[in-house]
N, C-alpha and C. Protein backbone atom coordinates (compact mmCIF):
# COMPACT_ATOMS: atom_id res chain seq x y z
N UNK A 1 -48.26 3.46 -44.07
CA UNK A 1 -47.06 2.68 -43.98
C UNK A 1 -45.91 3.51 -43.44
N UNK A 2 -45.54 4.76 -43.86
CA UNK A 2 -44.55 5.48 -43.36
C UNK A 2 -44.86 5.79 -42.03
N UNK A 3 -45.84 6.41 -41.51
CA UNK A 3 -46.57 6.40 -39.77
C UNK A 3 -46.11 5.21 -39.08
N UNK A 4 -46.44 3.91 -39.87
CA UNK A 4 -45.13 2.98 -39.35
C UNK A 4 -43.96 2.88 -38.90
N UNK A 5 -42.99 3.41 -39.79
CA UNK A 5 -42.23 3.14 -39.43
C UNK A 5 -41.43 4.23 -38.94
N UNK A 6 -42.20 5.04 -38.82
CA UNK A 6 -41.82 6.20 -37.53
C UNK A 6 -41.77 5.66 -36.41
N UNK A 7 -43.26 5.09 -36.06
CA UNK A 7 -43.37 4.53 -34.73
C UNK A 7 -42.20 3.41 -34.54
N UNK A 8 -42.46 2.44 -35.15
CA UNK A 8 -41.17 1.42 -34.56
C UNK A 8 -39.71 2.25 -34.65
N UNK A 9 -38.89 3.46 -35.34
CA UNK A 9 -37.86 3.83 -34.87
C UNK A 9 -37.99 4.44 -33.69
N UNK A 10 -39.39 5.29 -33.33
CA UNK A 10 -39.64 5.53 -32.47
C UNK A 10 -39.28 5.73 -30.64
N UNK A 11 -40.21 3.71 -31.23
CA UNK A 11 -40.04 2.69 -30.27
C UNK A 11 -38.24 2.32 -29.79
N UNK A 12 -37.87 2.13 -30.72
CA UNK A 12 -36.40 1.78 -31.04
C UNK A 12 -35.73 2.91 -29.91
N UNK A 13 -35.93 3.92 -30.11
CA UNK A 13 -34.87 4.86 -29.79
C UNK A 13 -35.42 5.34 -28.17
N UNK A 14 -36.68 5.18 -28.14
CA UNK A 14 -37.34 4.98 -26.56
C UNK A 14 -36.38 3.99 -25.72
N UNK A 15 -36.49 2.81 -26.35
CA UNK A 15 -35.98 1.74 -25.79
C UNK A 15 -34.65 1.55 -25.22
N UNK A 16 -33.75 2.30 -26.36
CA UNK A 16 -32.13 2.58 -26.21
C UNK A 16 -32.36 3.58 -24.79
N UNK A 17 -33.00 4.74 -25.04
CA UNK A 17 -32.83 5.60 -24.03
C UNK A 17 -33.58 5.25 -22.46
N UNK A 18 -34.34 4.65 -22.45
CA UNK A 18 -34.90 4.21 -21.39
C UNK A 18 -33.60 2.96 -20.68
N UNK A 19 -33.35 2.26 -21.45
CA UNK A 19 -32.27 0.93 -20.73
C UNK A 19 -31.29 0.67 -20.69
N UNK A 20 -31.03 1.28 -21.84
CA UNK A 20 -29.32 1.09 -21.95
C UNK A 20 -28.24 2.49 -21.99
N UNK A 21 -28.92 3.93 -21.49
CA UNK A 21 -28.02 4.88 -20.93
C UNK A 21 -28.03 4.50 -19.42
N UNK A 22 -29.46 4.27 -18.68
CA UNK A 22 -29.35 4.27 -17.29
C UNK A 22 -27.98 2.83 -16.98
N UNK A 23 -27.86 2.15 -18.15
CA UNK A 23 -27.21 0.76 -17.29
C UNK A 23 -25.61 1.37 -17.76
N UNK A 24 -25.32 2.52 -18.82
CA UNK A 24 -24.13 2.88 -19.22
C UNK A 24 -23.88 3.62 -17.84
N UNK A 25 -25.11 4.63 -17.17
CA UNK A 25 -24.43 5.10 -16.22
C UNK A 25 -24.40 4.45 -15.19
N UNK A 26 -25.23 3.28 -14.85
CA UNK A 26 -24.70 2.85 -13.91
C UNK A 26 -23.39 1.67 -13.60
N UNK A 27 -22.38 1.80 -14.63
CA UNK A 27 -21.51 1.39 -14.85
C UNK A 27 -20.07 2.22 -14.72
N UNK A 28 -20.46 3.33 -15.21
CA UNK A 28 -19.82 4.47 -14.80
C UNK A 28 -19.51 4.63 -13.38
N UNK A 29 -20.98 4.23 -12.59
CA UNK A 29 -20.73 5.02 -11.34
C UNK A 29 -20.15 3.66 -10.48
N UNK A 30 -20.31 2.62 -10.94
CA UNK A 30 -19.86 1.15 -10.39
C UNK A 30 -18.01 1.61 -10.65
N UNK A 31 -17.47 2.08 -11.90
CA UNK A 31 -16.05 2.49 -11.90
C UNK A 31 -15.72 3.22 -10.69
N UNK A 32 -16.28 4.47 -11.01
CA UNK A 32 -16.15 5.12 -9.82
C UNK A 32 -16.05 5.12 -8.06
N UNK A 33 -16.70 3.58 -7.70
CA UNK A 33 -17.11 3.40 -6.22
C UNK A 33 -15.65 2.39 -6.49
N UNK A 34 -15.51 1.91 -6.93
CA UNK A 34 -14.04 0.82 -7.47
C UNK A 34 -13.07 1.94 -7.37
N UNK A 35 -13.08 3.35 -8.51
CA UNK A 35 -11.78 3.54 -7.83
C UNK A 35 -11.50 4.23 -6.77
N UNK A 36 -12.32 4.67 -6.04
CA UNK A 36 -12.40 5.41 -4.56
C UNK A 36 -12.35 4.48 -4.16
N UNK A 37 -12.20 2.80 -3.90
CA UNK A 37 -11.97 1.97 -3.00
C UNK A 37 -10.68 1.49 -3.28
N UNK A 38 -10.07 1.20 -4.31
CA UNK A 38 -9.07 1.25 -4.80
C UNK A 38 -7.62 2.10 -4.52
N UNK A 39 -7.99 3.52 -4.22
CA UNK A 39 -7.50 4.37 -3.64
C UNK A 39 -7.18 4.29 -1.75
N UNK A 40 -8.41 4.05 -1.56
CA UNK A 40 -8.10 3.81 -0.28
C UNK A 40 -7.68 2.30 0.19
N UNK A 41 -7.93 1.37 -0.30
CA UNK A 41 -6.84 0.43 -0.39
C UNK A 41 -5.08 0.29 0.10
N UNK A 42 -4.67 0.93 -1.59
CA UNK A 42 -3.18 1.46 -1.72
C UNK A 42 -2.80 2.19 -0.59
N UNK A 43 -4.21 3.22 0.09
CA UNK A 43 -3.48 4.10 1.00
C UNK A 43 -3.54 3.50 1.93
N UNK A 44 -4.28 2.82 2.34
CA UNK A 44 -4.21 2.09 3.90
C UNK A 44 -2.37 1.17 3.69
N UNK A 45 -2.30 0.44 2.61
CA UNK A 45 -1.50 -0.49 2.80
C UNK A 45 0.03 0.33 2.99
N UNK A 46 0.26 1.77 2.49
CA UNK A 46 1.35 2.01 2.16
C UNK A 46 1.23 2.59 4.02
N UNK A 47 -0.17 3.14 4.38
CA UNK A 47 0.23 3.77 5.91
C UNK A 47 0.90 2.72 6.87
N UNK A 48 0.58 1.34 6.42
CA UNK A 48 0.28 0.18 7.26
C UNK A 48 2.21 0.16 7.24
N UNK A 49 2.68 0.17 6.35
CA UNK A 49 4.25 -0.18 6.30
C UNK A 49 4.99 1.03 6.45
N UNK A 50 4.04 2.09 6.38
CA UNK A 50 5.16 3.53 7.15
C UNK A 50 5.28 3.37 8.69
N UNK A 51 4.03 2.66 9.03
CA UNK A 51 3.92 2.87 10.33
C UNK A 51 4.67 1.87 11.49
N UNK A 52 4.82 0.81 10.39
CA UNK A 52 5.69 -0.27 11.22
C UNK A 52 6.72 -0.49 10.66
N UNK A 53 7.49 -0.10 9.44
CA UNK A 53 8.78 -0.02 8.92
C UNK A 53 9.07 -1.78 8.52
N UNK A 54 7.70 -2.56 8.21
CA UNK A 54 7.83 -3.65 7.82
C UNK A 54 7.17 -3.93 6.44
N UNK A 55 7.35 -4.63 5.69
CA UNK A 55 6.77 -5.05 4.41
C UNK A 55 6.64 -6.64 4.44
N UNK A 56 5.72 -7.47 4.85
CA UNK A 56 5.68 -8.92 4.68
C UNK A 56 5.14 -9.17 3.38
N UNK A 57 5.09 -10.54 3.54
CA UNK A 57 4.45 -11.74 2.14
C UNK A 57 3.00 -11.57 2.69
N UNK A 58 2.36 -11.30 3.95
CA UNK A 58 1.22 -11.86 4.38
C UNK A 58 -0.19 -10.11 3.84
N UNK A 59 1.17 -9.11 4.49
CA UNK A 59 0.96 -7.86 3.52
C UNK A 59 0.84 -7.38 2.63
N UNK A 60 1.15 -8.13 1.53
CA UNK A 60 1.52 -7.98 0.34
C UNK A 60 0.38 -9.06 -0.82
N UNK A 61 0.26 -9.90 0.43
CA UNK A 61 -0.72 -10.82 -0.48
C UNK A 61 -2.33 -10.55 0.23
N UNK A 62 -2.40 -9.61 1.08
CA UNK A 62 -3.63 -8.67 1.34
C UNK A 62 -4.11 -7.70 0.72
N UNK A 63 -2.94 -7.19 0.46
CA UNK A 63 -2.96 -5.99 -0.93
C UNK A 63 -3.59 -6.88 -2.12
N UNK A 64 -2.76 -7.43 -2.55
CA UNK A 64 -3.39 -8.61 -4.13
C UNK A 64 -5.22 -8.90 -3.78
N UNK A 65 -5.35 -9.33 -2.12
CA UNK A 65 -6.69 -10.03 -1.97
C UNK A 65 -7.50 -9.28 -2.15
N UNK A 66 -7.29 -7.98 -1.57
CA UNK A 66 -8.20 -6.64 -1.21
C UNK A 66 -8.65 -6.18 -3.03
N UNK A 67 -6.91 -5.66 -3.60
CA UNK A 67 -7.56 -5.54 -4.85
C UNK A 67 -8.52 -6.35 -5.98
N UNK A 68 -8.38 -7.91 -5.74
CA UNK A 68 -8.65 -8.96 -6.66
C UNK A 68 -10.32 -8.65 -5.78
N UNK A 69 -10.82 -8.97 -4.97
CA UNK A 69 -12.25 -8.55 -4.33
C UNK A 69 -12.60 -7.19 -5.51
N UNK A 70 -11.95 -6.29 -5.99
CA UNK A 70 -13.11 -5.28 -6.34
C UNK A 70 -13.35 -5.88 -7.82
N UNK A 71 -12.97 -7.06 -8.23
CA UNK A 71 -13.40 -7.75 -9.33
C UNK A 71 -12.66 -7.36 -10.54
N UNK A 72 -11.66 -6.88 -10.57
CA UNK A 72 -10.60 -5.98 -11.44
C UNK A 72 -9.66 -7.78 -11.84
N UNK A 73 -8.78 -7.13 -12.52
CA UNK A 73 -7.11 -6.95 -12.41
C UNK A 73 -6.34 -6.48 -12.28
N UNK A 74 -5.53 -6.28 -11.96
CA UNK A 74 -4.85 -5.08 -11.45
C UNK A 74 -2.45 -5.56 -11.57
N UNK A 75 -1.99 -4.14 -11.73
CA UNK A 75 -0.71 -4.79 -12.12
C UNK A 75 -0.28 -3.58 -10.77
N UNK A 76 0.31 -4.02 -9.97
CA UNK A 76 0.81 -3.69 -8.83
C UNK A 76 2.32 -3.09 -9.16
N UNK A 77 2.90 -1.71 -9.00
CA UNK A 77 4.29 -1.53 -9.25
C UNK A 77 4.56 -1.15 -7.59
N UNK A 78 5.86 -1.24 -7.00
CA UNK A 78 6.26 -1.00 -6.31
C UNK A 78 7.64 -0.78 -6.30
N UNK A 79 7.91 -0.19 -5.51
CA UNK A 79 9.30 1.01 -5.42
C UNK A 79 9.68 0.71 -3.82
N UNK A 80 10.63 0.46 -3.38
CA UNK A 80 11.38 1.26 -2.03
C UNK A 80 12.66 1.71 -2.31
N UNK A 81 12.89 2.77 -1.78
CA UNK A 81 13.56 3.82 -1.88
C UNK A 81 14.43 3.77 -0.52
N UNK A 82 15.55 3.02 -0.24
CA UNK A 82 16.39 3.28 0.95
C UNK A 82 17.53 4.05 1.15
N UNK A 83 17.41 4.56 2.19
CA UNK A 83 18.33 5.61 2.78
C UNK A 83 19.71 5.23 2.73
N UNK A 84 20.69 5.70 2.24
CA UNK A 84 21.78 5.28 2.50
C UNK A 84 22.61 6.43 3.10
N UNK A 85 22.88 6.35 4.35
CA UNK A 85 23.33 7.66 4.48
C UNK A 85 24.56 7.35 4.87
N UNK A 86 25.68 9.00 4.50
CA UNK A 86 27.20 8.33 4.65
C UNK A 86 27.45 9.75 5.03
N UNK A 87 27.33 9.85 6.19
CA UNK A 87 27.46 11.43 7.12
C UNK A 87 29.11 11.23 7.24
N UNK A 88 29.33 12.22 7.10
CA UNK A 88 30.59 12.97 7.63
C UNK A 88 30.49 13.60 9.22
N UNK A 89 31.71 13.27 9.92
CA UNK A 89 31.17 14.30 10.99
C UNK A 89 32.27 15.66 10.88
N UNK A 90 31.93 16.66 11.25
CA UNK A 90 32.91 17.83 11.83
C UNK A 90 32.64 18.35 13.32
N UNK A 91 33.17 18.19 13.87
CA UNK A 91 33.36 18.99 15.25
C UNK A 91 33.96 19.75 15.27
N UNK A 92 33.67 20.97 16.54
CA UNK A 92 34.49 21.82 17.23
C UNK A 92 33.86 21.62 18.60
N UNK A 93 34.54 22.40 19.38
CA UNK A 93 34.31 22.05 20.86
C UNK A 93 32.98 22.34 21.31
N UNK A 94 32.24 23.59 20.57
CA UNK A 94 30.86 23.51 21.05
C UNK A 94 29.86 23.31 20.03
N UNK A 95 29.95 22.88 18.89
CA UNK A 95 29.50 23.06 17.76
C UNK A 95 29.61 21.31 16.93
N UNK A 96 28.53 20.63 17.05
CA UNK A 96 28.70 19.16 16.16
C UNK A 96 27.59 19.48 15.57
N UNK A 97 27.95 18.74 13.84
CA UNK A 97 27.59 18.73 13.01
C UNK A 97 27.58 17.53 11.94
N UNK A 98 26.94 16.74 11.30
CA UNK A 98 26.69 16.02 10.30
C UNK A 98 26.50 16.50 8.76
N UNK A 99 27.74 16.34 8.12
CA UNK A 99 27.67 16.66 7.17
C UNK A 99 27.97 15.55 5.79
N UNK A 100 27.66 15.27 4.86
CA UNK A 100 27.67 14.57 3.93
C UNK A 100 26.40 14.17 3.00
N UNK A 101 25.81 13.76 2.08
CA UNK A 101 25.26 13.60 0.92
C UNK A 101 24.39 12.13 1.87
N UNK A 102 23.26 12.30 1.44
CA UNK A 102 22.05 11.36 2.02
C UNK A 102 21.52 10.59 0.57
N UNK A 103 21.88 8.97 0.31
CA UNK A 103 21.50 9.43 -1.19
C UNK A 103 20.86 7.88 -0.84
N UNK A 104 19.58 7.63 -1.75
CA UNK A 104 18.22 6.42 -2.01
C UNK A 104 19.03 6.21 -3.31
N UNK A 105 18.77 4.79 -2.94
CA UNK A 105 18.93 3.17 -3.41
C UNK A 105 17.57 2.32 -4.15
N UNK A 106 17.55 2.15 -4.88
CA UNK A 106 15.81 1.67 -5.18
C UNK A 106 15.83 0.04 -5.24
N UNK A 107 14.68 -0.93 -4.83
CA UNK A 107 14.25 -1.56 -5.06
C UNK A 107 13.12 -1.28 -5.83
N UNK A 108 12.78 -2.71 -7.29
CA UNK A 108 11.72 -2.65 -7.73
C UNK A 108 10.88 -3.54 -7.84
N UNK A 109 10.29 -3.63 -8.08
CA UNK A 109 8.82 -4.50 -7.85
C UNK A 109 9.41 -6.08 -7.78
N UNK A 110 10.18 -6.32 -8.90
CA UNK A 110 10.37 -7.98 -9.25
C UNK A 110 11.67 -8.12 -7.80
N UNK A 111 12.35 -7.21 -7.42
CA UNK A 111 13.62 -7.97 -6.35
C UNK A 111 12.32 -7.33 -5.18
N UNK A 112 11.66 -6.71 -4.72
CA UNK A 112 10.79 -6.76 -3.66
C UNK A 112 9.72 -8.40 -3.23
N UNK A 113 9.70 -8.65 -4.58
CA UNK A 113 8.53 -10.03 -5.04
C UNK A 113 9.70 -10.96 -4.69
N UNK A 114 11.02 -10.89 -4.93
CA UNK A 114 11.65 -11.81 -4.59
C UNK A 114 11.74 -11.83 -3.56
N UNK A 115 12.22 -10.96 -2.35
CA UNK A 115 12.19 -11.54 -1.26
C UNK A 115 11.48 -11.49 -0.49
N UNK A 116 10.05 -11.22 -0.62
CA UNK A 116 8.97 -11.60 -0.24
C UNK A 116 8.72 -13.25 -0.49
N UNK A 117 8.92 -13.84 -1.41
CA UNK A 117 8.78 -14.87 -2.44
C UNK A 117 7.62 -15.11 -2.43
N UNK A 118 7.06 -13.93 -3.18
CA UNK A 118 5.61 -13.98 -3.93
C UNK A 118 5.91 -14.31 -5.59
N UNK A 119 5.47 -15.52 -5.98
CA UNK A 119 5.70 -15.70 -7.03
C UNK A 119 6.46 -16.55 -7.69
N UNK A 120 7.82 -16.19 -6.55
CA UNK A 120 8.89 -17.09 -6.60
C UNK A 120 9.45 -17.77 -5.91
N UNK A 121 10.28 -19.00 -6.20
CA UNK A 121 10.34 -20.35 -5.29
C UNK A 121 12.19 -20.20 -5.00
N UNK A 122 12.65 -19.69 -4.24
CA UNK A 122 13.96 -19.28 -4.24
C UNK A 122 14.01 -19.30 -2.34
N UNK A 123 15.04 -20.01 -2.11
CA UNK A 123 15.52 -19.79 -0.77
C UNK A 123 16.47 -18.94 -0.63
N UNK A 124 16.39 -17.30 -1.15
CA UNK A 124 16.24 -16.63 -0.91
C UNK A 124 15.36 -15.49 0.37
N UNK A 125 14.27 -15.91 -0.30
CA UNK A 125 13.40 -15.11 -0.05
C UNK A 125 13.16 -15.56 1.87
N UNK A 126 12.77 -14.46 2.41
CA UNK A 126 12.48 -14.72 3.84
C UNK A 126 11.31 -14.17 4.23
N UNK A 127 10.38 -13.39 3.67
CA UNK A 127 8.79 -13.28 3.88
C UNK A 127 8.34 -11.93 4.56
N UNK A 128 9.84 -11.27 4.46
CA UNK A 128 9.97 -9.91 4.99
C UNK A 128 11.19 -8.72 4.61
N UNK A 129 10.51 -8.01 4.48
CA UNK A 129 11.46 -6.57 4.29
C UNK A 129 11.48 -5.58 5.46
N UNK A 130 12.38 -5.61 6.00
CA UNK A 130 12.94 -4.46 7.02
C UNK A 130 13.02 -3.11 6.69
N UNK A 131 12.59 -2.35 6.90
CA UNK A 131 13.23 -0.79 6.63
C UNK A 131 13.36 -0.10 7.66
N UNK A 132 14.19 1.03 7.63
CA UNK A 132 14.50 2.11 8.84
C UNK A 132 13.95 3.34 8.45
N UNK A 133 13.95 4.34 9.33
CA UNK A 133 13.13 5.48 9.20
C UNK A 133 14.31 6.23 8.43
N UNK A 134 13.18 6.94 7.83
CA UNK A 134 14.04 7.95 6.53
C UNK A 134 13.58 7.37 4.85
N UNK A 135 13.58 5.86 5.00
CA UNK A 135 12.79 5.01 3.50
C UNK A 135 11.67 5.51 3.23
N UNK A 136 11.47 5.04 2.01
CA UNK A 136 10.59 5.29 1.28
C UNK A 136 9.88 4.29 0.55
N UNK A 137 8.72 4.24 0.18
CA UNK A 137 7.73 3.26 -0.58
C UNK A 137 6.73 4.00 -0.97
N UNK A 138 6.78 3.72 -2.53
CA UNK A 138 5.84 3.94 -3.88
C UNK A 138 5.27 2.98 -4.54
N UNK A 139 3.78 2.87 -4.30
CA UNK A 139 2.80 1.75 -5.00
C UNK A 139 1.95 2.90 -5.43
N UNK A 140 2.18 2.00 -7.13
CA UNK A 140 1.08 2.22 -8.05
C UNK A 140 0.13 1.35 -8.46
N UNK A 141 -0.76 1.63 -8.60
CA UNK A 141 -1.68 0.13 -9.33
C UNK A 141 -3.17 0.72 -10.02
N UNK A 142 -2.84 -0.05 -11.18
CA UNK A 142 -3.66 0.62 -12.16
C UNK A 142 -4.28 -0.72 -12.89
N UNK A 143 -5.43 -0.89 -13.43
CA UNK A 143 -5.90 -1.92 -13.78
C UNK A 143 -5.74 -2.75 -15.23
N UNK A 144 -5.72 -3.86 -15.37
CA UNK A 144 -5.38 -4.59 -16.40
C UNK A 144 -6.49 -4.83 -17.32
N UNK A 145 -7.43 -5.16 -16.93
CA UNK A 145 -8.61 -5.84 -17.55
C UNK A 145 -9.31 -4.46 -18.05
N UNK A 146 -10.44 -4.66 -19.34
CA UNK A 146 -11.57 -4.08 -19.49
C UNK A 146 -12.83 -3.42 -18.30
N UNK A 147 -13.08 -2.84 -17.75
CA UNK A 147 -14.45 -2.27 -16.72
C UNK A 147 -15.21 -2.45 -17.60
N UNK A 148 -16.52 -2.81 -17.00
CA UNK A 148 -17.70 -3.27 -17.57
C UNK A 148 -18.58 -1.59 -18.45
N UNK A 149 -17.76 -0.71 -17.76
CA UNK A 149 -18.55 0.40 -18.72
C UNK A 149 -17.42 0.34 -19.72
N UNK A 150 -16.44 -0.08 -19.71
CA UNK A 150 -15.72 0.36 -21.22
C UNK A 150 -16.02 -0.62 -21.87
N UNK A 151 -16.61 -1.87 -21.71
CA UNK A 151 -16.94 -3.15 -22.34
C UNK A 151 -18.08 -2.39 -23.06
N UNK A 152 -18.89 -2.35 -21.96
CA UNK A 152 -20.33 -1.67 -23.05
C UNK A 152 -20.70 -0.68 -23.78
N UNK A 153 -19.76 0.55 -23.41
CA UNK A 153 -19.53 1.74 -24.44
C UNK A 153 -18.77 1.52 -25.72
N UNK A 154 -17.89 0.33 -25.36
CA UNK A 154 -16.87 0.03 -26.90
C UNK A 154 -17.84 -0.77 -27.33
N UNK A 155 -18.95 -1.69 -27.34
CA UNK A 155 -20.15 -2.15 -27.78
C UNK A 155 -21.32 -1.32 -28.59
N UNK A 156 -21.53 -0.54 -28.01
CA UNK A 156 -22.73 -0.11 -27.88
C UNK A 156 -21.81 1.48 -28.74
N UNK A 157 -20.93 2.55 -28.56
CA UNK A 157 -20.22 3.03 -29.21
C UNK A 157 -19.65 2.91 -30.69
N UNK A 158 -18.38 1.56 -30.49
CA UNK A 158 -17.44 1.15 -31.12
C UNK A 158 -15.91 2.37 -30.36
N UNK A 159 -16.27 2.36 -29.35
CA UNK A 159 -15.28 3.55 -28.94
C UNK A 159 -14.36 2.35 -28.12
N UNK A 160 -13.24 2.88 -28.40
CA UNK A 160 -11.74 2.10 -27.86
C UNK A 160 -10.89 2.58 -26.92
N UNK A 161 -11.05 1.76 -25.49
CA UNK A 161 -9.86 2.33 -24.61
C UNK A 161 -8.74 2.00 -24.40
N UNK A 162 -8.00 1.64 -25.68
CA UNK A 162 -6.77 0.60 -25.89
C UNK A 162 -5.64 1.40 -25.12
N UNK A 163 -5.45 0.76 -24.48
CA UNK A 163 -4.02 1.81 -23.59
C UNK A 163 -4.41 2.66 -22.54
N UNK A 164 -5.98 2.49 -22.42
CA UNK A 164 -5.96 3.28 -21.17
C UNK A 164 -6.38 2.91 -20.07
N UNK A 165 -6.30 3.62 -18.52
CA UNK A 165 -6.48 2.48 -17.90
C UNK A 165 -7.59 3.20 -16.92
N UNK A 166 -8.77 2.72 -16.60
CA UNK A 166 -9.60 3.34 -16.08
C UNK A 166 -9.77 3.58 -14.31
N UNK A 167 -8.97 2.75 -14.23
CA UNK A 167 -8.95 2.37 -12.49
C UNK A 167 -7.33 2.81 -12.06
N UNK A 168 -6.78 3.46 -11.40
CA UNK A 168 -5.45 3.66 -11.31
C UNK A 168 -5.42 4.37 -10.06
N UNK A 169 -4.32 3.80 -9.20
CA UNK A 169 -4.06 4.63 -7.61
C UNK A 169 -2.29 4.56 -7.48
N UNK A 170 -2.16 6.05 -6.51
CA UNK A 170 -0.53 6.04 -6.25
C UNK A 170 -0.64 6.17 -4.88
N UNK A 171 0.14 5.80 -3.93
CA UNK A 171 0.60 6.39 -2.86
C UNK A 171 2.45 5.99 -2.61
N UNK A 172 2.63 7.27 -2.08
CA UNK A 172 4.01 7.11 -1.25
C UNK A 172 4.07 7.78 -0.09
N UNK A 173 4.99 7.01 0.52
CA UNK A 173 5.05 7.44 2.21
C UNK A 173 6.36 7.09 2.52
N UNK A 174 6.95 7.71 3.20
CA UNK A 174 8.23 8.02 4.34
C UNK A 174 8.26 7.18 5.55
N UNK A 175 8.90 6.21 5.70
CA UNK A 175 9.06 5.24 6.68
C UNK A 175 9.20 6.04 8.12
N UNK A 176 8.24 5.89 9.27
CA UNK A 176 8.23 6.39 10.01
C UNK A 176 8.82 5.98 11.55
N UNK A 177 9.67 4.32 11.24
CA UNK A 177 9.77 4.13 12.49
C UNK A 177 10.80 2.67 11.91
N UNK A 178 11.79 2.53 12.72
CA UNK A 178 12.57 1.20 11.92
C UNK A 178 12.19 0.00 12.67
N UNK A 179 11.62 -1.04 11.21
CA UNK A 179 11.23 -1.93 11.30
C UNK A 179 11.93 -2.86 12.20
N UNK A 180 11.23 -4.26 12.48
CA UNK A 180 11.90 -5.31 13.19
C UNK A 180 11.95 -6.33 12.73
């Protein structure tokens, strides 16, 4: 009777290790191909608006499409950072110079969403953001929902990723050319 029930824990613990580490790691590595795509995502989109000094609604809701495809949720922050510059000049007869304090202005995510009018129903909004070279734009985005390996490790564990976020990308970039 005890030879018994060796074998069935045995069995038991064969079973765990045979099916359900290979599917923990391959959940792991499913995170992983998510956030290397994720990453390059954010980075394409932030090159896409350095490079043309524009930010649309049509841009912005490619970003949302691109991320919502890797099967996530995701909470999008965004930042622009504009130049305000208030040069001084000094001259002398062979010698010009610009002098004065160069100082950024921020937009954040909810007045960017506004006048994009993603979200919101305001005739306001015109479906585009202009910027000039010297701006700046910072997107973060980090995920909302559970990943299917933290679903099944807090299962199969009891381990808790309350507050943390497993999927997360930054980019910022320097406006390279003023928009139209």
């Amino acid at each position: 009777m005890q030879n018994t029930a060796t074998n069935v824990i045995a069995i038991c613990l064969a079973a765990t290790l045979l099916f359900v580490a290979p599917l923990v790691a391959l959940t792991e590595r499913n995170d992983n191909v998510v956030q290397e795509n994720v990453e390059l995502i954010v980075e394409q989109f932030v090159t896409d608006v350095q490079n043309t000094g524009v930010l649309t609604t049509s841009k912005y809701q490619e970003l949302e499409n691109s991320l919502a495809a890797t099967g996530n949720t995701y909470d999008i922050e965004m930042e622009i950072q504009h130049l305000d510059e208030n040069p001084g000049k000094k001259t002398t007869q062979a010698n010009y110079k610009k002098i004065g304090e160069n100082v950024y202005y921020s937009e954040y995510t909810t007045q960017i969403q506004e006048q994009l009018g993603v979200g919101y129903s305001t005739d306001k909004s015109s479906g585009k953001i202009s910027l000039k070279e010297g701006d700046r734009i910072v997107v973060n985005v980090k995920n909302t929902n559970e990943t299917q390996a933290q679903t099944l490790k807090g299962s199969l564990l009891s381990f808790s990723n309350a507050g943390q976020y497993k999927i997360k990308a930054s980019s910022t970039g320097m406006i390279n050319v003023n928009g139209k």
